[in-house]
Protein backbone atom coordinates (compact mmCIF):
# COMPACT_ATOMS: atom_id res chain seq x y z
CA UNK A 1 0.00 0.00 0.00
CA UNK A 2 2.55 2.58 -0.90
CA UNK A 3 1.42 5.93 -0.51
CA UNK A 4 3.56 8.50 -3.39
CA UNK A 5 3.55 12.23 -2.00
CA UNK A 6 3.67 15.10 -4.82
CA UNK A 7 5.87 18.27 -4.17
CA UNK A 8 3.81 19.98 -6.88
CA UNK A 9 5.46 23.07 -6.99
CA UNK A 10 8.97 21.55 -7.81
CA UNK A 11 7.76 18.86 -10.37
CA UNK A 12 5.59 21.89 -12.37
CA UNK A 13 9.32 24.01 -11.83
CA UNK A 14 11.29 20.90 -13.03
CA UNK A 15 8.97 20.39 -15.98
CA UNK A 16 9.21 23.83 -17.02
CA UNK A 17 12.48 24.34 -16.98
CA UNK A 18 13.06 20.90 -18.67
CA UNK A 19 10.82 20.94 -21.31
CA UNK A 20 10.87 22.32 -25.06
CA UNK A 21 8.94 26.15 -24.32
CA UNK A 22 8.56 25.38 -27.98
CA UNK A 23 5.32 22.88 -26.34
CA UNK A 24 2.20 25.03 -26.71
CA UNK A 25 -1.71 24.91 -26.83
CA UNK A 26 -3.22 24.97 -30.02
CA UNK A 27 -3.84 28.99 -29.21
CA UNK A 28 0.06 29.21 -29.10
CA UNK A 29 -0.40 29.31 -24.72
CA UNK A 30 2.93 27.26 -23.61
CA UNK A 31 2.22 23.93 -21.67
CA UNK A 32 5.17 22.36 -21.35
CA UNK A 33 4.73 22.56 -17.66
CA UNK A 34 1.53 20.84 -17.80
CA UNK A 35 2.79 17.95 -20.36
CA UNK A 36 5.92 17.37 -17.89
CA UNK A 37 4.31 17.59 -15.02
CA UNK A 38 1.72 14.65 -16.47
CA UNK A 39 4.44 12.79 -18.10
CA UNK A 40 6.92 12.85 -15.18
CA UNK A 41 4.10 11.79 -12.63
CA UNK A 42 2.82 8.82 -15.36
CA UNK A 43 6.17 7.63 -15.10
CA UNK A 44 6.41 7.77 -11.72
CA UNK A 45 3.50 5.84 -11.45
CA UNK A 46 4.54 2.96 -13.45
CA UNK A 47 7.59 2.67 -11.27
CA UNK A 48 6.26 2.79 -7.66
CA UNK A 49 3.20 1.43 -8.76
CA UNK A 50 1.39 3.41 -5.67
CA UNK A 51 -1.88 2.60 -4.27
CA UNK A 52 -2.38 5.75 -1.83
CA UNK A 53 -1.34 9.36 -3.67
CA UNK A 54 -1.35 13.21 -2.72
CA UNK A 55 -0.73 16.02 -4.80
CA UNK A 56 1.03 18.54 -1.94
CA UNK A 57 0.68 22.56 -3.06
CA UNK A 58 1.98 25.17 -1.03
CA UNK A 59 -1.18 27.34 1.14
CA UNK A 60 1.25 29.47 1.68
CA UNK A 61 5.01 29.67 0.18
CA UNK A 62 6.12 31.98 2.86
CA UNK A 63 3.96 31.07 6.14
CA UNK A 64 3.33 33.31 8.71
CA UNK A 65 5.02 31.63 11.64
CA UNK A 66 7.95 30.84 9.93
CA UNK A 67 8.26 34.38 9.05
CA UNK A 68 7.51 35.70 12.35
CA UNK A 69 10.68 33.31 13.49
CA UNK A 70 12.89 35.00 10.73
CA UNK A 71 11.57 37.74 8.67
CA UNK A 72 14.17 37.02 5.79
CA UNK A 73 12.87 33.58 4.97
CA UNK A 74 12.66 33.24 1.35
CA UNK A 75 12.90 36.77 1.38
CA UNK A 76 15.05 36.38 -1.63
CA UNK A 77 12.36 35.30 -3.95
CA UNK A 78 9.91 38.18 -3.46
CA UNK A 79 9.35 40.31 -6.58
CA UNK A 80 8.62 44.04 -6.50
CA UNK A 81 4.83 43.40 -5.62
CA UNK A 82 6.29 41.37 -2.91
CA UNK A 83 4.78 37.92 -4.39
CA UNK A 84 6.82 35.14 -5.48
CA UNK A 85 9.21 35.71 -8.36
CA UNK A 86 7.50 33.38 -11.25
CA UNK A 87 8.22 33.13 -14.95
CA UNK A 88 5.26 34.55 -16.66
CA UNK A 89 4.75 31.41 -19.03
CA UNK A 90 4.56 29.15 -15.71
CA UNK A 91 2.05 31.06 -14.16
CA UNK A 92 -0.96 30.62 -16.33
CA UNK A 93 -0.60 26.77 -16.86
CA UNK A 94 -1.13 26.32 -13.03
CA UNK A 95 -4.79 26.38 -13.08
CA UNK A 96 -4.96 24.65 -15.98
CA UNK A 97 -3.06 21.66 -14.43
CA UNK A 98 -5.28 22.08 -11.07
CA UNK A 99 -8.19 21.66 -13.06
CA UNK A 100 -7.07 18.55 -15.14
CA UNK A 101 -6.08 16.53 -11.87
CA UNK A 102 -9.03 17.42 -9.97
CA UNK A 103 -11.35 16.30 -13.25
CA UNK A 104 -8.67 13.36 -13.11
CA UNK A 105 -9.52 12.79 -9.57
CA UNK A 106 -6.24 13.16 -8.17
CA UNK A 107 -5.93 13.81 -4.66
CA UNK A 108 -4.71 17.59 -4.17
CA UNK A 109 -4.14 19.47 -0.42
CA UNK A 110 -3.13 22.78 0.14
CA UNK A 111 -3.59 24.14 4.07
CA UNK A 112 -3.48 27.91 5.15
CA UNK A 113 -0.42 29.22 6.05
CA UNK A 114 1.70 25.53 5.52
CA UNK A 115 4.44 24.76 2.99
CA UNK A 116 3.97 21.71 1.33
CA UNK A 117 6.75 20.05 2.90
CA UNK A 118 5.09 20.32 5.95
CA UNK A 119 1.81 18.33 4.31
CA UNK A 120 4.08 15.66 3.11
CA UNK A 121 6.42 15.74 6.26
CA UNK A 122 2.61 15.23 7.99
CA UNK A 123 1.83 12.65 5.96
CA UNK A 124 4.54 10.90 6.09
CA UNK A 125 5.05 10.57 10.17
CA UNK A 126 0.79 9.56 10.02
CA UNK A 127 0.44 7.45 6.89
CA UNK A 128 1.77 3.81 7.26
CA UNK A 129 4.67 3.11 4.81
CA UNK A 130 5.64 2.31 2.31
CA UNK A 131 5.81 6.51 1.76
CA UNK A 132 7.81 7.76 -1.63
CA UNK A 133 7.84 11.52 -1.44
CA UNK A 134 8.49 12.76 -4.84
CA UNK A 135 10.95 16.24 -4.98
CA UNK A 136 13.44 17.86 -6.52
CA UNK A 137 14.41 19.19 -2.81
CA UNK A 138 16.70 18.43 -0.72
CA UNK A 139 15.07 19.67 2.50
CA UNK A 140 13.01 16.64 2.97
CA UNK A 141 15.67 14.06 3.16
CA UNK A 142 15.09 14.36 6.90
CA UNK A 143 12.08 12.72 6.71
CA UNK A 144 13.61 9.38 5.32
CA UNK A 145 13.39 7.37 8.19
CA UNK A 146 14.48 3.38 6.73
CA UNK A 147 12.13 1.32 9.79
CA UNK A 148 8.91 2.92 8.46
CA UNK A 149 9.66 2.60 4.80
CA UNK A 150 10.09 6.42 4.51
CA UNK A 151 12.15 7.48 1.36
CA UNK A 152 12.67 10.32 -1.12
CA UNK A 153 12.50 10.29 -5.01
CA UNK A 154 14.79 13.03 -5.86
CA UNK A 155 14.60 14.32 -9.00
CA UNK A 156 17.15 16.85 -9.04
CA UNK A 157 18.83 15.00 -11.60
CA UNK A 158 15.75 14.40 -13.89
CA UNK A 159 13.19 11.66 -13.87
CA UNK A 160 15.79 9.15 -15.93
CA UNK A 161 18.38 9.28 -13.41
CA UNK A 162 16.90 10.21 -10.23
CA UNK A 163 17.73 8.87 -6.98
CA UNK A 164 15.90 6.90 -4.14
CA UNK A 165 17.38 8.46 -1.30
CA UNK A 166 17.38 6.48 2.09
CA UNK A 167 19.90 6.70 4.91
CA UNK A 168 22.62 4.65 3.46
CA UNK A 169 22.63 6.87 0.48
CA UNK A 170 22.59 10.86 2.77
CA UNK A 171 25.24 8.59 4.62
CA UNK A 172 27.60 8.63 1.61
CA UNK A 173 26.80 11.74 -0.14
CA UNK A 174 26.93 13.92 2.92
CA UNK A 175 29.72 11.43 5.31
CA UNK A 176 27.36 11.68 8.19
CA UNK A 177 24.41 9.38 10.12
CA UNK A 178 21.74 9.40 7.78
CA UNK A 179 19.10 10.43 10.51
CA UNK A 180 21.22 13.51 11.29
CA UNK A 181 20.44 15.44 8.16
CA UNK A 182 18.07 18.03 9.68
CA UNK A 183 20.49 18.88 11.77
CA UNK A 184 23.39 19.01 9.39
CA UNK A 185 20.75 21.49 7.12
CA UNK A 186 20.44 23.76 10.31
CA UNK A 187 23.77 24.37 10.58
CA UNK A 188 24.85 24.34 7.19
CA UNK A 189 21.92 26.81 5.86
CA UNK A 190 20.17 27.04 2.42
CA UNK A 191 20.87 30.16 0.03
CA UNK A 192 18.11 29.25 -2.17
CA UNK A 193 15.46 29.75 1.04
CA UNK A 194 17.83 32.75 2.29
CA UNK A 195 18.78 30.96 5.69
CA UNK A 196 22.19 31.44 6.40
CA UNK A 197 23.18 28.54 8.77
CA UNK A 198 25.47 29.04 11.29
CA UNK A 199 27.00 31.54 9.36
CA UNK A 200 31.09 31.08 8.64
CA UNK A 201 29.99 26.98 9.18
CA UNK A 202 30.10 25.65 6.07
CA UNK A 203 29.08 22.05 4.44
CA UNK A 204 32.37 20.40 5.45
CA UNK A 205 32.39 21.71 9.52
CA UNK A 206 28.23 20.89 9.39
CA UNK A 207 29.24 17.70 8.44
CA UNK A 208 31.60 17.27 10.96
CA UNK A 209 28.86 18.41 13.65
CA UNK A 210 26.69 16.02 12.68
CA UNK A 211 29.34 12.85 13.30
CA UNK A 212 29.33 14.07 17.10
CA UNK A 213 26.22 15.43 17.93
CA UNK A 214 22.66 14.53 17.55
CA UNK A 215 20.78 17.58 17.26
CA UNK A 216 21.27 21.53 17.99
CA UNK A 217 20.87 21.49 21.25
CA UNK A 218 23.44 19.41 22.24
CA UNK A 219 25.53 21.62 19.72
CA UNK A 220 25.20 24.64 21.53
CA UNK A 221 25.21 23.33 25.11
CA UNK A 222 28.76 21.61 23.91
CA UNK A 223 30.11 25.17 22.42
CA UNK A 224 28.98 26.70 25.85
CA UNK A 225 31.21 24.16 27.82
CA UNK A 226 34.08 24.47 25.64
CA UNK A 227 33.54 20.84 24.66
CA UNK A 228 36.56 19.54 22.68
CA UNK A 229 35.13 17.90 20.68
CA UNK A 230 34.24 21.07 18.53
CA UNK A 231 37.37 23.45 17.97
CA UNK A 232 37.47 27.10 19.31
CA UNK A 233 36.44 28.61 16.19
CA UNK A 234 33.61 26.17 15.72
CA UNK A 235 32.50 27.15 18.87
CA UNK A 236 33.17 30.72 19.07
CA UNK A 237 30.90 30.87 15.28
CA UNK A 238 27.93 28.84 17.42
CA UNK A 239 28.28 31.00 20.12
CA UNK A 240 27.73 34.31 17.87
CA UNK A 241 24.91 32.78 16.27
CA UNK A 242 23.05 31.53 19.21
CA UNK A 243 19.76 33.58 18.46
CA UNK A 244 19.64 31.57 15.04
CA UNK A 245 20.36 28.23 17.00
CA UNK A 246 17.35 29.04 18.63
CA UNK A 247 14.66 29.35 15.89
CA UNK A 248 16.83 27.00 13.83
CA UNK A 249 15.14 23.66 14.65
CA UNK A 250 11.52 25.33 14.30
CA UNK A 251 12.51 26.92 11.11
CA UNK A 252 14.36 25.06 8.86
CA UNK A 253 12.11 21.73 10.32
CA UNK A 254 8.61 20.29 8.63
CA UNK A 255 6.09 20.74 10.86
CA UNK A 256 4.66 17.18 11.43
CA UNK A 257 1.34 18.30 13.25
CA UNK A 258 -0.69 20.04 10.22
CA UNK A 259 -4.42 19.36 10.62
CA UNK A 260 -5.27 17.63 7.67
CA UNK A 261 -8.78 17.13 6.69
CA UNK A 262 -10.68 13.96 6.28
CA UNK A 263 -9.41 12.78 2.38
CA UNK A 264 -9.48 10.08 0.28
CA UNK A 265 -6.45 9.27 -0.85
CA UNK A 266 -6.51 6.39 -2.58
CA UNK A 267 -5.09 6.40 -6.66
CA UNK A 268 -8.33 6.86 -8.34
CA UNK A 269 -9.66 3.87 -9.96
CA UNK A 270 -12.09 5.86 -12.69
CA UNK A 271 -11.87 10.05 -14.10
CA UNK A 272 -14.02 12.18 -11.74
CA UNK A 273 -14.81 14.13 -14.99
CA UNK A 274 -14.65 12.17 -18.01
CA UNK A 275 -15.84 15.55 -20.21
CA UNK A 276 -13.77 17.84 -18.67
CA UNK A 277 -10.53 15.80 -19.38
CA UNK A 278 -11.47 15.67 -22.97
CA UNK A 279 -12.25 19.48 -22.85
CA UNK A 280 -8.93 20.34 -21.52
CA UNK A 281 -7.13 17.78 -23.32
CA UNK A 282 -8.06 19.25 -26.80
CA UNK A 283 -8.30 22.91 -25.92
CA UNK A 284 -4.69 22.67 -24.64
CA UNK A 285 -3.34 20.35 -26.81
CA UNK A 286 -2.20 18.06 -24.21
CA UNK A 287 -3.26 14.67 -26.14
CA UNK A 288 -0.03 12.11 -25.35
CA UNK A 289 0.56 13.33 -22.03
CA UNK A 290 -3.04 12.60 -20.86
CA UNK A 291 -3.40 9.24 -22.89
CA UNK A 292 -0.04 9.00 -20.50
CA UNK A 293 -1.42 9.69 -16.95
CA UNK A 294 -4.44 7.37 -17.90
CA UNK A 295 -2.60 4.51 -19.10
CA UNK A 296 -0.80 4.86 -15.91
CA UNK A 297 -3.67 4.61 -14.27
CA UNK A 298 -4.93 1.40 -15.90
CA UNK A 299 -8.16 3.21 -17.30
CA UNK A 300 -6.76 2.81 -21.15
C-alpha cells in the first residue's frame, strides 16, 4: 500500500524548466509545464506502482510563523509586488493543471499558512509506509526514516536518473548518520530559502557536527562548555549565532502536526470528470501526455 507524496510546486518548476517552451496549446499558450508535469508523474506511477497518492501545493510559500521566526525567509524570492518571483509562461498553466487533476480525480491538499513540505512531512510521520515523497528538494531528506519505509525520489537529476534516497545513500553523499540530516541542514543553511546557517559553518564543519552530535541542542550546550570535541572557532561561530540556533530547529524543520482534513487518498480507480478531461485535453493540446497519466492509471 505505498502511498507516493507530490511536491507539486517543484515537479511543475522541473517540468518547465526541462521541457521544449517550444510545447504550446493549439492557441500558441505554452504547456510544457503541464505535459511534464503529467508525463513525469505517469512515469512515476509505473515505477512505484502506488496505491495511496497526494498532490502537496503550497497554502502558503512563505507562512506566517515561519516568518515571524525570521523575517528574511525566502525573502530572496519576493518580486517588487512582494509575491513570489514566477516566470510569466509558468504562471498561467497552473490552473490549468489544477483543473485537469481534480477532473482526473487526483488527490490535491493545500492548508493555510503551511508549505507543502510540511503536508508531506505530515503525511509521512501519520500514513503507514511504504511513503515515496516525490521532490526535486533536498530539504526533505530528513524525513527518510528506513524502519517505516520512509524514502525520497529526488529528482534533481531528472526523472531518468533520479535517486531513491534512504539513509545509506545521505550517509555517503553527505559522510554523516543518515538520521542527522536536519540537523546538518540547520547548521549548514540554504541560500536558495535565504537561511544562512550558522553563518562562517560551512558544508564540510556541518558535516563534521553532525558525526558528534545529535541535534542543535546538544551543539550549543557543547560550544557553551568548551567541549573539545568542537574546535574554538567552531565554537566561538555557534556561540555568535546563538539567536539563530534558537529558531533553527523550528525553522528550517517540517512541521509534522498540520491538521489535515478527512481525504481520500486512494489512486483513483475511474476520471471524476470524463468531459472535462477531454475538454482540456483538446483545448490545450495536451493529447499524449493525458493518454499518458491514464494509461498509468490502468483506465486505457
Amino acid at each position: 500500500m505505498t502511498l507516493m507524496l507530490l511536491d507539486s510546486a517543484s515537479l511543475w518548476y522541473r517540468a518547465y524548466f526541462g521541457m521544449p517552451d517550444t510545447l504550446v496549446s493549439p492557441s500558441g499558450l505554452q504547456v510544457n509545464a503541464i505535459r511534464g508535469y503529467l508525463d513525469m508523474t505517469s512515469k512515476l506511477i509505473n515505477l512505484y506502482k502506488p496505491n495511496r497518492i497526494v498532490a502537496c501545493l503550497e497554502g502558503d510559500w512563505r507562512p506566517s510563523w515561519r516568518v515571524e521566526l525570521f523575517p528574511d525567509y525566502k525573502m530572496n524570492r519576493l518580486d517588487e509586488s512582494g509575491e513570489e518571483e514566477e516566470p510569466d509562461t509558468l504562471s498561467p498553466q497552473i490552473p490549468i493543471l489544477l483543473d485537469l487533476l481534480e477532473a482526473l480525480g487526483f488527490p490535491m491538499l493545500g492548508v493555510d499558512d503551511y508549505e507543502a513540505d510540511d503536508l508531506m512531512a505530515t503525511f509521512a510521520v501519520n500514513q503507514p509506509g511504504p511513503v515515496r515523497i516525490v521532490t526535486g528538494d533536498r530539504d526533505l531528506f530528513q524525513l527518510v526514516d528506513d524502519k517505516r519505509d520512509v524514502k525520497v525520489v529526488y529528482l534533481a537529476k531528472g526523472i531518468a536518473n533520479h535517486d531513491l534516497v534512504d539513509l545509506k545513500w545521505i550517509e555517503q553523499k553527505y559522510e554523516i548518520p543518515g538520521e542527522r540530516y536536519g540537523l546538518f541542514a540547520m547548521i549548514r543553511g540554504d541560500a536558495s530559502d535565504g537561511l544562512p546557517g550558522i553563518k562562517g559553518i560551512g558544508e564540510k564543519g556541518a558535516a563534521s557536527i553532525a558525526k558528534q552530535f545529535t541535534n542543535l541542542h546538544e551543539v550549543m550546550k557543547a560550544a557553551s562548555n568548551d567541549d573539545e570535541r568542537l574546535t574554538a572557532n567552531i565554537r566561538k561561530k555557534l556561540l555568535e549565532n546563538a539567536e539563530y540556533a534558537k529558531i533553527a530547529p523550528k525553522l528550517v524543520g517540517c512541521a509534522t502536526d498540520v491538521s489535515i482534513p478527512e481525504m481520500k487518498i486512494d489512486l483513483p480507480n475511474k476520471p471524476l470528470d470524463t468531459q472535462k478531461i477531454q475538454d482540456i485535453k483538446e483545448e490545450f493540446g495536451l493529447g499524449t501526455s493525458v493518454d499518458r497519466i491514464m494509461n498509468a492509471l490502468g483506465w486505457i
